[in-house]
Protein backbone atom coordinates (compact mmCIF):
# COMPACT_ATOMS: atom_id res chain seq x y z
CA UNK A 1 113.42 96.07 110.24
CA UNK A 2 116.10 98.84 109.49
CA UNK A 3 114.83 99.75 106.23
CA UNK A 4 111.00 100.32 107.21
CA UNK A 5 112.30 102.20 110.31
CA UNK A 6 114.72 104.40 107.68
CA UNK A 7 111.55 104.80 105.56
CA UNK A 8 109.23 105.91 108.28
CA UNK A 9 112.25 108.65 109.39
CA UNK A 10 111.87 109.84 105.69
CA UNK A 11 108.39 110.00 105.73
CA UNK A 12 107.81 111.77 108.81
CA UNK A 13 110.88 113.96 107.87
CA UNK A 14 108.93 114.95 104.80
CA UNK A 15 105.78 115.66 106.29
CA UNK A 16 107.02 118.26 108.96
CA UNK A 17 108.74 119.99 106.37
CA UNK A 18 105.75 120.11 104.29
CA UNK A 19 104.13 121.36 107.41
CA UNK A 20 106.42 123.91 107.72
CA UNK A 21 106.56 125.51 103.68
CA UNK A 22 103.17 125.36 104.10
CA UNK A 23 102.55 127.51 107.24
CA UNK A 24 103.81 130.57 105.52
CA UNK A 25 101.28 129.99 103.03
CA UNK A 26 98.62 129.87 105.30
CA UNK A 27 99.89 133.33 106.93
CA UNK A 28 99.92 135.06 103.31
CA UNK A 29 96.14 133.38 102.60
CA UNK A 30 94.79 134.85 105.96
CA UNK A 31 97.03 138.46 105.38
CA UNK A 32 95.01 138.47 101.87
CA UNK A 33 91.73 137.89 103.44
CA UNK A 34 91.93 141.98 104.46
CA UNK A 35 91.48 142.93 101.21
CA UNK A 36 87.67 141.39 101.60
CA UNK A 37 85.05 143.13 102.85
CA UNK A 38 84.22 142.03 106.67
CA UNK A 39 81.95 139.41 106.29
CA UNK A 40 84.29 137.26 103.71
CA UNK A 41 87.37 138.79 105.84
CA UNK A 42 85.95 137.18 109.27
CA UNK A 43 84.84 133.53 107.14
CA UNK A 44 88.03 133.49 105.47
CA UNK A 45 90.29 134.51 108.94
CA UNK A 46 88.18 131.90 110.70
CA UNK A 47 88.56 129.30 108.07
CA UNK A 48 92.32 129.68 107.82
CA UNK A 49 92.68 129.61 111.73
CA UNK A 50 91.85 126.32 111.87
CA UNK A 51 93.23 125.29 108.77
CA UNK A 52 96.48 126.38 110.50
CA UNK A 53 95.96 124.84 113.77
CA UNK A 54 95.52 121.32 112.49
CA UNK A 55 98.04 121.84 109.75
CA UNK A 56 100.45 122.85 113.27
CA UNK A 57 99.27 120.37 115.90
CA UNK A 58 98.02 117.26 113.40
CA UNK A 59 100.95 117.10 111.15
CA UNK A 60 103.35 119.13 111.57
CA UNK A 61 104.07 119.16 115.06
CA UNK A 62 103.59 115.28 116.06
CA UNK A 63 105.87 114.41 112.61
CA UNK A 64 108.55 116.47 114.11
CA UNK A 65 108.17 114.14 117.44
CA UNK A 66 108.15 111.01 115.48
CA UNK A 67 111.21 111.82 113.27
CA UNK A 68 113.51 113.15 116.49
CA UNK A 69 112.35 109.64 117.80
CA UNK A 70 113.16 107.40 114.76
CA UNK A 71 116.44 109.42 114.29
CA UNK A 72 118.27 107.76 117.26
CA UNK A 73 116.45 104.39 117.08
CA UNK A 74 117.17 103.93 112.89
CA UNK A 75 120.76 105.13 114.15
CA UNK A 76 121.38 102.61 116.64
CA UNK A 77 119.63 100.04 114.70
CA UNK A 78 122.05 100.26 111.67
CA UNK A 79 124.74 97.75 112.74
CA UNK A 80 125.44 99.45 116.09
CA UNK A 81 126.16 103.10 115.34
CA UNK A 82 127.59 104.59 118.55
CA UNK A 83 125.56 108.04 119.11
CA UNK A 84 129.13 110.02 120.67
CA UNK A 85 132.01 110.24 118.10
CA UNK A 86 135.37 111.32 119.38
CA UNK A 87 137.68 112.49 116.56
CA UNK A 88 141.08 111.77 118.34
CA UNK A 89 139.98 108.41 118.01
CA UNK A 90 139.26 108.10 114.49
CA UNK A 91 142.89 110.18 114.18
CA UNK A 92 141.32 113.74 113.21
């Protein structure tokens, strides 16, 4: 059970920051678009609009969810993991 749970943190790790490099992108495509004339310029804006919106709210945001979710629970699956560490314990 720990290692699917470790993949799926990967996975949706992965995702949101492929979300993220992306988004710029996005921002430079829809910049760009101004050098159209205004027909192309308003298809293009619109186009990339919601091209960003579900790039932000369908994968990018809910992956970032997920992986701050499976963070904790692959930690405290993996043999017990305490989630507070107090170096004067450990002799630091």
């Amino acid at each position: 059970m720990y290692a699917y749970l470790k993949a799926l943190h990967i996975i949706f790790v992965v995702t949101w920051f492929a979300g993220l490099f992306y988004m710029p992108r996005l921002f430079i495509y829809a910049t760009e678009a101004g050098d159209k004339d205004a027909a192309e310029q308003k298809i293009l804006r619109q186009q990339f609009s919601v091209m960003m919106k579900r790039l932000w709210y369908g994968i990018t945001w809910p992956s970032a969810i997920i992986t701050l979710i499976l963070g904790p629970v692959v930690m405290s699956t993996a043999g017990g993991i305490v989630l507070s560490w107090n170096p004067k314990e450990d002799g630091y």
